[in-house]
PDB file of N, CA and C in Angstrom:
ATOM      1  N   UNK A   1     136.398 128.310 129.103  1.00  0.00           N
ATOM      2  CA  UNK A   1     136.567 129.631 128.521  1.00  0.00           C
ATOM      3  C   UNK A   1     137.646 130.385 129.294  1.00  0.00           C
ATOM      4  N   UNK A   2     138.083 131.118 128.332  1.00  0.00           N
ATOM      5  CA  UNK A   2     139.320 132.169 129.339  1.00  0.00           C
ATOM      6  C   UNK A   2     139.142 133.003 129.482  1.00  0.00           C
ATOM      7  N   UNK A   3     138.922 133.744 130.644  1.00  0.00           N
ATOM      8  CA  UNK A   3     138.742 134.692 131.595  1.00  0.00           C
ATOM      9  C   UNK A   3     139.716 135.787 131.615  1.00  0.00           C
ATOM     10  N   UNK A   4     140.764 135.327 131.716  1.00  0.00           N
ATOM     11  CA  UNK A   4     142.174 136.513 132.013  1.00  0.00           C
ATOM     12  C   UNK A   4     141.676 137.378 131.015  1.00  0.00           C
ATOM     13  N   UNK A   5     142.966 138.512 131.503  1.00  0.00           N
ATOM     14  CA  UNK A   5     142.746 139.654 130.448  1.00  0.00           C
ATOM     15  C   UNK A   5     144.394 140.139 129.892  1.00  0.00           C
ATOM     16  N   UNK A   6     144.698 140.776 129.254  1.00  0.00           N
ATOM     17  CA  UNK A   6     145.691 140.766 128.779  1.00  0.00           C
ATOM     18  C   UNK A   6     146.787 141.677 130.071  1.00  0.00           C
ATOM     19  N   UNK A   7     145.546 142.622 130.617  1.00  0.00           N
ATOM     20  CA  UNK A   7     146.527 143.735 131.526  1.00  0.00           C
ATOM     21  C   UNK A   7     146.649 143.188 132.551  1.00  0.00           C
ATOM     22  N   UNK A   8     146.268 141.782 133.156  1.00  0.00           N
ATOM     23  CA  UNK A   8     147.241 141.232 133.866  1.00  0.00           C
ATOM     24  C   UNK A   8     148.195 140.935 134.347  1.00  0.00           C
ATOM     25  N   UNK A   9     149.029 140.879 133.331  1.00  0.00           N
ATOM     26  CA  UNK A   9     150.471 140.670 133.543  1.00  0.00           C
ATOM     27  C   UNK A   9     151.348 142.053 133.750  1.00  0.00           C
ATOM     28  N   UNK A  10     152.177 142.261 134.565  1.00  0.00           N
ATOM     29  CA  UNK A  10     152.776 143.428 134.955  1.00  0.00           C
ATOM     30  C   UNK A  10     153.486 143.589 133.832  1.00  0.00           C
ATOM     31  N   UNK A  11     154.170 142.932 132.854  1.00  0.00           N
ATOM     32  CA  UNK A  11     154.651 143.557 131.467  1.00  0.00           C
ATOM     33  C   UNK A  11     154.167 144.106 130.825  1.00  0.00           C
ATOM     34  N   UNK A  12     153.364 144.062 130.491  1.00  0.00           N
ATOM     35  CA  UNK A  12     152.097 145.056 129.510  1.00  0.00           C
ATOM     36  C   UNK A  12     151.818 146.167 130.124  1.00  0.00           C
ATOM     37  N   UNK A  13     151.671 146.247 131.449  1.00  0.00           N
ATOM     38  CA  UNK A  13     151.496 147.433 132.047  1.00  0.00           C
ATOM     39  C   UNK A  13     152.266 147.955 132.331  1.00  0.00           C
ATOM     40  N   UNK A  14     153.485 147.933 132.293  1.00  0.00           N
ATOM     41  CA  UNK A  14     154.855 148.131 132.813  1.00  0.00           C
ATOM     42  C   UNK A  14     155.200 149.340 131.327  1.00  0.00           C
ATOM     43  N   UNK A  15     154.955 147.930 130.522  1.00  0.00           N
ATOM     44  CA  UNK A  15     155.276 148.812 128.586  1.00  0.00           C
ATOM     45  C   UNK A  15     154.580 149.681 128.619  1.00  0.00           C
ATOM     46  N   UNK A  16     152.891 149.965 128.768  1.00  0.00           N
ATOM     47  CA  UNK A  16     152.143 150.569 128.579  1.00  0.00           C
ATOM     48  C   UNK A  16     152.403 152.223 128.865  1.00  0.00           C
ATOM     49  N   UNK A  17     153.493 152.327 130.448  1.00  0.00           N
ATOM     50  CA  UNK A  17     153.716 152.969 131.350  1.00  0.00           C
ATOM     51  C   UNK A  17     155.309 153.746 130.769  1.00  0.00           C
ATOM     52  N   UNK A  18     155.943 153.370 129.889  1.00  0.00           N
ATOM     53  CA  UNK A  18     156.587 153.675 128.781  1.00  0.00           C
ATOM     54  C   UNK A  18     156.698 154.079 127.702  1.00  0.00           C
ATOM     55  N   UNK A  19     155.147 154.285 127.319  1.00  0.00           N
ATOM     56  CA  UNK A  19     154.605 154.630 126.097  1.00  0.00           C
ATOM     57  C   UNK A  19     154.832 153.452 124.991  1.00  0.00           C
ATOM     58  N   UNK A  20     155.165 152.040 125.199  1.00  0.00           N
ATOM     59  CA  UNK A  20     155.060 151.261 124.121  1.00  0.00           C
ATOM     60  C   UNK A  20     153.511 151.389 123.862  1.00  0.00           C
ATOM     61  N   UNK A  21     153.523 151.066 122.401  1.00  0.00           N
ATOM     62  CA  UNK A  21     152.135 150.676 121.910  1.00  0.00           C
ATOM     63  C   UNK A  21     152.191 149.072 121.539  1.00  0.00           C
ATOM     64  N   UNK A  22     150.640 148.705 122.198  1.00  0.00           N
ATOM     65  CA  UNK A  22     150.523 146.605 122.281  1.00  0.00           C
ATOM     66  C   UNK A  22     150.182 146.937 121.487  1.00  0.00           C
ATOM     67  N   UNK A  23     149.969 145.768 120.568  1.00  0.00           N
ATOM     68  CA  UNK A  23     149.676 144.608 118.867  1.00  0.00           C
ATOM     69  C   UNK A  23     149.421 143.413 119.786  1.00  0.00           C
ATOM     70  N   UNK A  24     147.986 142.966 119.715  1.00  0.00           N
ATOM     71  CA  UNK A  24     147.614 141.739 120.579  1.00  0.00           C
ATOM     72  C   UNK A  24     147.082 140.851 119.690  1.00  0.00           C
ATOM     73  N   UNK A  25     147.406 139.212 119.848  1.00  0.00           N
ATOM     74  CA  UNK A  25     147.424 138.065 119.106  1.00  0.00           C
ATOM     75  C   UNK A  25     146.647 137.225 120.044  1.00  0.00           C
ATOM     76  N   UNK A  26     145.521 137.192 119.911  1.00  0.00           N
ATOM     77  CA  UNK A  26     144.859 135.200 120.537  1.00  0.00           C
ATOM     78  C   UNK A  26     144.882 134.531 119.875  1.00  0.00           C
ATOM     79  N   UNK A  27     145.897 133.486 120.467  1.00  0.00           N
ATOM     80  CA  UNK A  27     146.614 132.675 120.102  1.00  0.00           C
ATOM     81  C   UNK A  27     145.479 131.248 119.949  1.00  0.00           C
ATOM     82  N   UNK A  28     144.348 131.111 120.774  1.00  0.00           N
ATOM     83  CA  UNK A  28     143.688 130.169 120.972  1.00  0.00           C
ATOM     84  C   UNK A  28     143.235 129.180 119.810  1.00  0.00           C
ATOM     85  N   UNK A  29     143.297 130.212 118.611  1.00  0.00           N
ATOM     86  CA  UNK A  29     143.237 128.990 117.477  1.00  0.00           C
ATOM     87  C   UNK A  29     144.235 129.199 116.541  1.00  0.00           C
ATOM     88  N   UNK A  30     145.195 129.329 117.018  1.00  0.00           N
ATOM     89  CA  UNK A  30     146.543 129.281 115.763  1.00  0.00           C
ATOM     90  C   UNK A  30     146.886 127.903 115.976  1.00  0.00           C
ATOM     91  N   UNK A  31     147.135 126.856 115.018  1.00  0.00           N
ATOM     92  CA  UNK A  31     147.525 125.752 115.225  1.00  0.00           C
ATOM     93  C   UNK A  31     148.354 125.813 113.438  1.00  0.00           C
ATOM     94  N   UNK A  32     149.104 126.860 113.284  1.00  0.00           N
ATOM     95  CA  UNK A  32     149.713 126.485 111.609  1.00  0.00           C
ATOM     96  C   UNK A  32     150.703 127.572 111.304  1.00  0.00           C
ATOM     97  N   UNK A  33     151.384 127.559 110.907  1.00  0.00           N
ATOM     98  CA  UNK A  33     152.433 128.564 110.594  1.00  0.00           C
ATOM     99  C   UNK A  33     152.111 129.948 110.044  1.00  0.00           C
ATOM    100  N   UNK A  34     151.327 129.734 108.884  1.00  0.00           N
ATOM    101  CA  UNK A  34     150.315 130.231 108.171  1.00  0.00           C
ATOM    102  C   UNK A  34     149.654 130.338 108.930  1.00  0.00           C
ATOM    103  N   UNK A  35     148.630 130.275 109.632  1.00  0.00           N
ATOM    104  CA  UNK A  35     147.982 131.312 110.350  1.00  0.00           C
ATOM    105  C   UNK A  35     148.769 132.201 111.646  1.00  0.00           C
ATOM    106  N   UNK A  36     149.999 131.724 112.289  1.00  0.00           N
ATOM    107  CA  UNK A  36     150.779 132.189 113.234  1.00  0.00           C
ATOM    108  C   UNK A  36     151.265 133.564 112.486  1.00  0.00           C
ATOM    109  N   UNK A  37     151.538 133.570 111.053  1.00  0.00           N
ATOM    110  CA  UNK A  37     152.683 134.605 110.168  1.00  0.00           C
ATOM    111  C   UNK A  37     150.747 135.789 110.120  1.00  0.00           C
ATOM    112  N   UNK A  38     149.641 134.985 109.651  1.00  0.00           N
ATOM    113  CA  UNK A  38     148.330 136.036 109.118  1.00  0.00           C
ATOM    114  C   UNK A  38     148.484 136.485 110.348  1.00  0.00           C
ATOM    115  N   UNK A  39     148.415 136.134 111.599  1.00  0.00           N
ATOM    116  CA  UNK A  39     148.008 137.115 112.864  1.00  0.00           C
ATOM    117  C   UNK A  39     148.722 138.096 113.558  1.00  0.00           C
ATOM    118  N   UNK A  40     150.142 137.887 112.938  1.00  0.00           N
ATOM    119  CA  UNK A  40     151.226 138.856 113.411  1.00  0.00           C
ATOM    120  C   UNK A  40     151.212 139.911 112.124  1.00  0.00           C
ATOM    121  N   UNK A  41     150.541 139.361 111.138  1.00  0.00           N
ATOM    122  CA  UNK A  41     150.950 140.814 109.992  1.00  0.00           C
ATOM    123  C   UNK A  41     149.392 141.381 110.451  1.00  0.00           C
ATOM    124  N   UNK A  42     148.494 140.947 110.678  1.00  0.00           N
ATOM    125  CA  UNK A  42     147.106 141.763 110.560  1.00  0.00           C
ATOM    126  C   UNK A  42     147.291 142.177 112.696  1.00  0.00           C
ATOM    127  N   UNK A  43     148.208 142.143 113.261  1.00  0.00           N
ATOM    128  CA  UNK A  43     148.471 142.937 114.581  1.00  0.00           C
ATOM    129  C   UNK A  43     149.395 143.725 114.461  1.00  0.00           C
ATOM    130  N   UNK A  44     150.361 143.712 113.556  1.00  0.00           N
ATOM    131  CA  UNK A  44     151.243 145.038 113.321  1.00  0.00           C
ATOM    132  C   UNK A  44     150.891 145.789 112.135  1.00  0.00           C
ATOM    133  N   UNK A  45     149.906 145.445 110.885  1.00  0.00           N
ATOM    134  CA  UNK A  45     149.295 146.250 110.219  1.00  0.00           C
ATOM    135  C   UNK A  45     150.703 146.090 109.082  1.00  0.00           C
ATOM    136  N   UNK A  46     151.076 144.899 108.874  1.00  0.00           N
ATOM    137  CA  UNK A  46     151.754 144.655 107.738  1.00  0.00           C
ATOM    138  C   UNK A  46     151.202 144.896 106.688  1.00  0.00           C
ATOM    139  N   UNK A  47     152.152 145.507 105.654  1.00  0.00           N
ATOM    140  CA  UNK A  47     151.541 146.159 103.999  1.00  0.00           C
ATOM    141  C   UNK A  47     151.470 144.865 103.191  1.00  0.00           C
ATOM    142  N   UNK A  48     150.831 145.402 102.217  1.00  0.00           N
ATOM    143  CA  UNK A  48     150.234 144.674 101.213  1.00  0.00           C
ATOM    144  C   UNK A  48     151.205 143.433 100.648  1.00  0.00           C
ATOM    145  N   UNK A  49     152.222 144.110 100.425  1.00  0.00           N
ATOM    146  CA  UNK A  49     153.621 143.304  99.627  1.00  0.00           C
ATOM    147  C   UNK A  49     154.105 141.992 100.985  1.00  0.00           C
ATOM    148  N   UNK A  50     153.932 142.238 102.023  1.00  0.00           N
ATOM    149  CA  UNK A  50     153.932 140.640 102.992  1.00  0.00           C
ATOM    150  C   UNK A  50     154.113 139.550 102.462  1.00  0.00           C
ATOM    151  N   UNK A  51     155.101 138.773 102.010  1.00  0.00           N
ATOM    152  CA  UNK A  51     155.129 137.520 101.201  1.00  0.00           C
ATOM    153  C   UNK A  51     154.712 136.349 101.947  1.00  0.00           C
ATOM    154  N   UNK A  52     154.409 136.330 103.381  1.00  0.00           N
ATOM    155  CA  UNK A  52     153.706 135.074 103.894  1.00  0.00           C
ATOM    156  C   UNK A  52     154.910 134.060 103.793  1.00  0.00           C
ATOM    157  N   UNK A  53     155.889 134.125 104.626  1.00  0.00           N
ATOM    158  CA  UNK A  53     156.835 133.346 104.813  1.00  0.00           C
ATOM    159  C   UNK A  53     158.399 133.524 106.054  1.00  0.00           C
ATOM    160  N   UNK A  54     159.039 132.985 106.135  1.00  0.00           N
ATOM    161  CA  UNK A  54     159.692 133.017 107.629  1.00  0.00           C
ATOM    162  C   UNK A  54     160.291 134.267 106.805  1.00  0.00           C
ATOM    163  N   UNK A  55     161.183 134.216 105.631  1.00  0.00           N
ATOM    164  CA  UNK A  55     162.335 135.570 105.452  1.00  0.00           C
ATOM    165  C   UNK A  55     161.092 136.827 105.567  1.00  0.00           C
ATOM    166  N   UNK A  56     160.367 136.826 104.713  1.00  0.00           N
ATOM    167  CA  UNK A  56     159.012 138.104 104.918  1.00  0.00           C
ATOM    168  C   UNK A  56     158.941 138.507 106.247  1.00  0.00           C
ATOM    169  N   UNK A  57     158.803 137.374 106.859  1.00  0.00           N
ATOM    170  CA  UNK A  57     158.332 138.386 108.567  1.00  0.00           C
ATOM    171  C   UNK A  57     159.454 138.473 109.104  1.00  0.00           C
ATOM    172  N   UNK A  58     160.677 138.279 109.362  1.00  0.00           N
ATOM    173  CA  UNK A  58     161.556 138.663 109.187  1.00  0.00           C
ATOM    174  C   UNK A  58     161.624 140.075 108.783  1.00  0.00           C
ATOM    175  N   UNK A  59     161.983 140.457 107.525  1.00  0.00           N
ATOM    176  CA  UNK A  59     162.038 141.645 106.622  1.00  0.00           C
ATOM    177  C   UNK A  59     161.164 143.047 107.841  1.00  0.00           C
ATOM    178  N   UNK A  60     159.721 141.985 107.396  1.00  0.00           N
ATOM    179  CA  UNK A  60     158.523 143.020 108.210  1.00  0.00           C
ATOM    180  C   UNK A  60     158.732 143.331 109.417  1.00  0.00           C
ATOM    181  N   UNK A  61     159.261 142.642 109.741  1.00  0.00           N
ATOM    182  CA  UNK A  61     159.316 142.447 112.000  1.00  0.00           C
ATOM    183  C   UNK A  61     160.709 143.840 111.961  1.00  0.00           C
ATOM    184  N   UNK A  62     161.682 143.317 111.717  1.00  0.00           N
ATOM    185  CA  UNK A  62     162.707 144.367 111.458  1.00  0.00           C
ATOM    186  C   UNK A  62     162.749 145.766 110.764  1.00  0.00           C
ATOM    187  N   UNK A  63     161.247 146.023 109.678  1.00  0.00           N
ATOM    188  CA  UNK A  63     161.253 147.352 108.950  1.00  0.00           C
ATOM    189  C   UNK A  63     160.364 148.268 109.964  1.00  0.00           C
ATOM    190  N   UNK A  64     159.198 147.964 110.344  1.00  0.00           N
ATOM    191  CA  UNK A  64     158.164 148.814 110.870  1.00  0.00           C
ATOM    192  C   UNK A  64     158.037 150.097 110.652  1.00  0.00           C
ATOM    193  N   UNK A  65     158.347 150.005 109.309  1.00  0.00           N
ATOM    194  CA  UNK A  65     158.630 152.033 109.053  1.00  0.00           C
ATOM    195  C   UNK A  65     157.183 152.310 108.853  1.00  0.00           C
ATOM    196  N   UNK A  66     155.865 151.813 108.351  1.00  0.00           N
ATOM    197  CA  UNK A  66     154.545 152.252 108.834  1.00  0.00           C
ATOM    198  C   UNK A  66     154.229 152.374 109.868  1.00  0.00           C
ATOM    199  N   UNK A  67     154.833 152.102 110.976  1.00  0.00           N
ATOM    200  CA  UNK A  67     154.087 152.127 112.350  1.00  0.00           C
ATOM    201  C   UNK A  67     154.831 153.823 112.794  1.00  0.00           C
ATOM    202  N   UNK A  68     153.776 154.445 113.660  1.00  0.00           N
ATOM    203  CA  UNK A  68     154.560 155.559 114.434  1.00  0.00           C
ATOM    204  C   UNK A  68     155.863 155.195 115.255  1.00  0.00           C
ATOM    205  N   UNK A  69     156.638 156.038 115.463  1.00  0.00           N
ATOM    206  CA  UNK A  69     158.165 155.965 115.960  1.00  0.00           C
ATOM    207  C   UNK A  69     158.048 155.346 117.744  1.00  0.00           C
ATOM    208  N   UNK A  70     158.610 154.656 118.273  1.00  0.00           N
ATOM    209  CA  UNK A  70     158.638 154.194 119.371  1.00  0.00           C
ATOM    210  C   UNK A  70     158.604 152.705 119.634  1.00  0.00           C
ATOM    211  N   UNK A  71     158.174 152.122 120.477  1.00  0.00           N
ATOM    212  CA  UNK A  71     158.186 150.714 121.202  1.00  0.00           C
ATOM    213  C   UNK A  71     156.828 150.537 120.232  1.00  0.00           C
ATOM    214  N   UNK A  72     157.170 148.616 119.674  1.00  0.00           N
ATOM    215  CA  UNK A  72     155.989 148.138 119.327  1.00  0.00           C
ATOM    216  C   UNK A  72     155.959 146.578 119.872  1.00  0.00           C
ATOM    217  N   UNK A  73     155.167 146.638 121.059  1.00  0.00           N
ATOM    218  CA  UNK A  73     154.799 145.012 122.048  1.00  0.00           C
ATOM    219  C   UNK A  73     153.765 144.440 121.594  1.00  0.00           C
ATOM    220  N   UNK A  74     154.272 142.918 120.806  1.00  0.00           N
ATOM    221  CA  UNK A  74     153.497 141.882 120.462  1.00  0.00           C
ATOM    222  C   UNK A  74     153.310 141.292 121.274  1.00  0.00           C
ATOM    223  N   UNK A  75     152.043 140.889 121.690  1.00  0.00           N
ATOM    224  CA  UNK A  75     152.053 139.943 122.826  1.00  0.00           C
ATOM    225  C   UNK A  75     150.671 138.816 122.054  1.00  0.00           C
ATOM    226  N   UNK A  76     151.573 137.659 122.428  1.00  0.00           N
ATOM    227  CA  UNK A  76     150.865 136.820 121.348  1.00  0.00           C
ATOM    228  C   UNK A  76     150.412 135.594 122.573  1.00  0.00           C
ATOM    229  N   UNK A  77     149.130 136.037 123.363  1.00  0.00           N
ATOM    230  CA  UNK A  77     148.728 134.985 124.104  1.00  0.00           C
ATOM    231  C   UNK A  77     147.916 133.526 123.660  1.00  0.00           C
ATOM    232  N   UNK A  78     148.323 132.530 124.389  1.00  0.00           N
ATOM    233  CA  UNK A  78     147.963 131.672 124.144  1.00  0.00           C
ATOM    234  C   UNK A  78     148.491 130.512 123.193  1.00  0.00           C
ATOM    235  N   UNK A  79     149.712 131.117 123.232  1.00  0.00           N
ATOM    236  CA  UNK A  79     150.961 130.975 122.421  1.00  0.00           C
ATOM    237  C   UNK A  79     151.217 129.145 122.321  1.00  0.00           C
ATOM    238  N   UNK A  80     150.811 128.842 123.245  1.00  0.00           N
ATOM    239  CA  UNK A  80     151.209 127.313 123.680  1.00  0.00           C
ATOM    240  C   UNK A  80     150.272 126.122 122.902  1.00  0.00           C
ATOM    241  N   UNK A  81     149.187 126.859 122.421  1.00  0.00           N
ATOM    242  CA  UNK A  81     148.190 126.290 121.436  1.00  0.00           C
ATOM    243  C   UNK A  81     148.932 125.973 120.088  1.00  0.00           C
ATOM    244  N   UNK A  82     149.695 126.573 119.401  1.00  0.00           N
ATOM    245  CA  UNK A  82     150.810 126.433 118.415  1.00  0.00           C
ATOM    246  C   UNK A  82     151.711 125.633 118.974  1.00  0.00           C
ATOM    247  N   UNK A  83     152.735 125.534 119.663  1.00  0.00           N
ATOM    248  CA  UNK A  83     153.648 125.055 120.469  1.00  0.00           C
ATOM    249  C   UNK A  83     152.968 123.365 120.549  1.00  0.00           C
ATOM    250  N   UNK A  84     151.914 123.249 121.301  1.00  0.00           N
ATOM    251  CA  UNK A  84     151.188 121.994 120.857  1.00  0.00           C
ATOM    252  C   UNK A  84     151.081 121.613 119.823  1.00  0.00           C
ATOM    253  N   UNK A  85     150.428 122.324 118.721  1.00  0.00           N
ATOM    254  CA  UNK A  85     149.893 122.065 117.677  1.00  0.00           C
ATOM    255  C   UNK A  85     151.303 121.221 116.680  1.00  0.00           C
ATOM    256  N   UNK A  86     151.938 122.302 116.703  1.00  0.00           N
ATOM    257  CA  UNK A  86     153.273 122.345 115.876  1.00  0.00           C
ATOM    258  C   UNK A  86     154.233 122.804 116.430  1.00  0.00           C
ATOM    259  N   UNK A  87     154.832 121.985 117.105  1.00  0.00           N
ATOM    260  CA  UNK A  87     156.236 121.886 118.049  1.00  0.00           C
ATOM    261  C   UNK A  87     157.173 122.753 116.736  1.00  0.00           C
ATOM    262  N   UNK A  88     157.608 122.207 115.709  1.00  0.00           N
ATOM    263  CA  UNK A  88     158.123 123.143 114.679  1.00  0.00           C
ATOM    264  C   UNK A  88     157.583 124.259 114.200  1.00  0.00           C
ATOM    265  N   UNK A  89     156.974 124.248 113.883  1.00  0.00           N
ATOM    266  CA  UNK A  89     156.144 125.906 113.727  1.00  0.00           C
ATOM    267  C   UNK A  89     156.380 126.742 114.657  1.00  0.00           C
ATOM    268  N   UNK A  90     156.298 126.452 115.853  1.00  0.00           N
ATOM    269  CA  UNK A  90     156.498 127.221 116.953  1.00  0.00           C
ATOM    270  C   UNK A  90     157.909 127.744 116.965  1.00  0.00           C
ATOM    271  N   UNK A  91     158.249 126.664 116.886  1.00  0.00           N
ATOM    272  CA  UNK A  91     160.088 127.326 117.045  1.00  0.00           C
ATOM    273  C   UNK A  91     160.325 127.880 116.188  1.00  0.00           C
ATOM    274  N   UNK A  92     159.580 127.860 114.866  1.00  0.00           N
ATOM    275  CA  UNK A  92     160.707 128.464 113.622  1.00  0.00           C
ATOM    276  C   UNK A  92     160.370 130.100 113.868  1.00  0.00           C
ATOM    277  N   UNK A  93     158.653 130.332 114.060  1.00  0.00           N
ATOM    278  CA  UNK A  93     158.265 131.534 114.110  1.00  0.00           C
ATOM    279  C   UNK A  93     158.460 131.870 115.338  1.00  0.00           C
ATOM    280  N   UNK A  94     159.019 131.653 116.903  1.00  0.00           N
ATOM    281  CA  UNK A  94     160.219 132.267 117.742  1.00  0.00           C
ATOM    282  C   UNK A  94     160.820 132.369 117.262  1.00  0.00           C
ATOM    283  N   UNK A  95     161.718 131.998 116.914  1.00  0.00           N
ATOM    284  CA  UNK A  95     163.059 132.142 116.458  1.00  0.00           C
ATOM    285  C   UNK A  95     163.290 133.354 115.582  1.00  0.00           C
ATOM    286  N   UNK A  96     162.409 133.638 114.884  1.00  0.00           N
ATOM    287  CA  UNK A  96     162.392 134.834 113.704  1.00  0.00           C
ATOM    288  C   UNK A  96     161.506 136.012 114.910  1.00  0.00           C
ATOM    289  N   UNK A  97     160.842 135.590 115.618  1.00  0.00           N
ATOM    290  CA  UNK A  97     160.881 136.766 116.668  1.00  0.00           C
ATOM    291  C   UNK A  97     161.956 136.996 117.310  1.00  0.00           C
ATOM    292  N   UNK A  98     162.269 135.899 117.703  1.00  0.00           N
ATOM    293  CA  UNK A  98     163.170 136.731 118.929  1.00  0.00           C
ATOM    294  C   UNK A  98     164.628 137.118 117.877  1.00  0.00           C
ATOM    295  N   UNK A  99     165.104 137.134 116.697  1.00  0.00           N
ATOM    296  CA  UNK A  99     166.051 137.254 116.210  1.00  0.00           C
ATOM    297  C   UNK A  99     165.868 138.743 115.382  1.00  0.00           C
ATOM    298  N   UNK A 100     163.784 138.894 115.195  1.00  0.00           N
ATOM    299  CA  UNK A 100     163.872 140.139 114.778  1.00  0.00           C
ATOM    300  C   UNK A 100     164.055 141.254 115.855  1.00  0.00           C
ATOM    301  N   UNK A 101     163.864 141.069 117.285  1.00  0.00           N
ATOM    302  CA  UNK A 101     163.415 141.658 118.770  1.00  0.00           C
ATOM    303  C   UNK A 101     165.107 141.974 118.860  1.00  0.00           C
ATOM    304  N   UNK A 102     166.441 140.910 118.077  1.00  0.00           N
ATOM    305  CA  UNK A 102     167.571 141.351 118.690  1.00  0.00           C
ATOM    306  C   UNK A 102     168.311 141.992 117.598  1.00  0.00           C
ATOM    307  N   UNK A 103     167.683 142.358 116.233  1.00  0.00           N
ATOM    308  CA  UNK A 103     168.507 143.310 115.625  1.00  0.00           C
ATOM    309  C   UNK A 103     168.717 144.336 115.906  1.00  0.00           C
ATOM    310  N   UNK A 104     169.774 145.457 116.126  1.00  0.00           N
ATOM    311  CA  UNK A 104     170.270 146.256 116.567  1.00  0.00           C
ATOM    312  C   UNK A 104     170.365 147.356 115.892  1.00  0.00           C
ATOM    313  N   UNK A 105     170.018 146.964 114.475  1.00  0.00           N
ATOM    314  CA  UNK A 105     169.630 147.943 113.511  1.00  0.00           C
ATOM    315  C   UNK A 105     169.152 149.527 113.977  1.00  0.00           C
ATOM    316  N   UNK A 106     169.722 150.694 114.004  1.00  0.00           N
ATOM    317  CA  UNK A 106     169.242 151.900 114.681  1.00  0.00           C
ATOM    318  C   UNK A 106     167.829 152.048 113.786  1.00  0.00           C
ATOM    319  N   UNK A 107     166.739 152.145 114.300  1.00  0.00           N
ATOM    320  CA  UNK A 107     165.647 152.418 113.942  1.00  0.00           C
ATOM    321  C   UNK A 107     164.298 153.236 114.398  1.00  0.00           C
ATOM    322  N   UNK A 108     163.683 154.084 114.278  1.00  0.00           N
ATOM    323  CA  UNK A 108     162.837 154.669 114.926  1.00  0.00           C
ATOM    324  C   UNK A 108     161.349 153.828 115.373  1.00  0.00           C
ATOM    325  N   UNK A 109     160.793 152.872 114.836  1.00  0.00           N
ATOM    326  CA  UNK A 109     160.021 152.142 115.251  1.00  0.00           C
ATOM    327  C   UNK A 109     160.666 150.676 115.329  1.00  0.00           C
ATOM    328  N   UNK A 110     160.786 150.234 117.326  1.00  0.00           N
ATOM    329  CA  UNK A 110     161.210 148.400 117.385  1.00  0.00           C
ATOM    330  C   UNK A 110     160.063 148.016 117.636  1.00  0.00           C
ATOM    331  N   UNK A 111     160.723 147.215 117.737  1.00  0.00           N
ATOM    332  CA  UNK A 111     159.789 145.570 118.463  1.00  0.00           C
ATOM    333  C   UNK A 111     160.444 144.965 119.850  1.00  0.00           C
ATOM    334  N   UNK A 112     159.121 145.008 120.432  1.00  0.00           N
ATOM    335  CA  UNK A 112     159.446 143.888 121.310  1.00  0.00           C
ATOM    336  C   UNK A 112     158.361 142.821 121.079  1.00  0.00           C
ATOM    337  N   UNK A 113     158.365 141.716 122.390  1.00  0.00           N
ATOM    338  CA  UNK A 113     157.733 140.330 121.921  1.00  0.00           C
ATOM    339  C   UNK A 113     157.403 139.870 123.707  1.00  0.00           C
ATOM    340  N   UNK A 114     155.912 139.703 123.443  1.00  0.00           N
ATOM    341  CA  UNK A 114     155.801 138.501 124.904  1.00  0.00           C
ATOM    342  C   UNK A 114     154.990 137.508 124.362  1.00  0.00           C
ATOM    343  N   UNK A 115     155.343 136.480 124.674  1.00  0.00           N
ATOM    344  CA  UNK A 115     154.800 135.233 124.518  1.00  0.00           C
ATOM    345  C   UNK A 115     154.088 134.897 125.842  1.00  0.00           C
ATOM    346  N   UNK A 116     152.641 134.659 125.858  1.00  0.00           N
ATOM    347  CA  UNK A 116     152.068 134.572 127.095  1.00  0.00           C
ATOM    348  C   UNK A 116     151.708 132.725 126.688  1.00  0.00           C
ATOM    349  N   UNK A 117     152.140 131.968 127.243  1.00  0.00           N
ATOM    350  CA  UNK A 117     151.377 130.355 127.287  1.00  0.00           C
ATOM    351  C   UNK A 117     149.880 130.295 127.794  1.00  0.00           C
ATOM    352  N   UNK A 118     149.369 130.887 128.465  1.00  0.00           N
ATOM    353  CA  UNK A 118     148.381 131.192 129.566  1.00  0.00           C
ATOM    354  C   UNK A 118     148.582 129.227 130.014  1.00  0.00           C
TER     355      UNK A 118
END
């Protein structure tokens, strides 16, 4: 069983100390793309219209105009359970994180992203 806690890590507390607001993901049973895309829209409170696919979260990761204005930290522990599971899955849905984390788009609500492996 896992013990840790999320405020462990000095990033979270660091964000916290910034006024980001966390969106937290246990990762411990994501082993599918489809469920990697359900746990990031039901931690950022993605709307209804979510098409459940890499361009969708995409779209979603980059709009966040429902969320209040400021920092929004995903931290998706346990991350390495996917990464196992589905060496591709993993990468495709990084990749659309970290590519939504580097649009530059001026916006009042971002994103950031930690990937914890534990």
């Amino acid at each position: 069983m896992h013990r840790g806690t999320f405020e462990e890590d000095p990033r979270i507390t660091e964000a916290a100390h910034v006024g980001a607001r966390t969106h937290r993901i246990d990762g411990s049973q994501i082993t599918t793309s489809a469920e990697a895309m359900a746990a990031i829209a039901v931690a950022l409170w993605f709307p209804d219209y979510f098409g459940h696919n890499l361009d969708a979260l995409y779209d979603c990761l980059t709009d966040l105009t429902w969320l209040p204005e400021g920092e929004h930290l995903l931290i998706w522990s346990r991350s390495a359970v996917l990464r196992d599971a589905d060496p591709a899955a993993y990468e495709a849905i990084r990749n659309v994180l970290a590519d939504a984390v580097a649009d530059d788009t001026p916006k009042a609500a971002f994103l950031s992203v930690l990937l914890l492996s534990d």
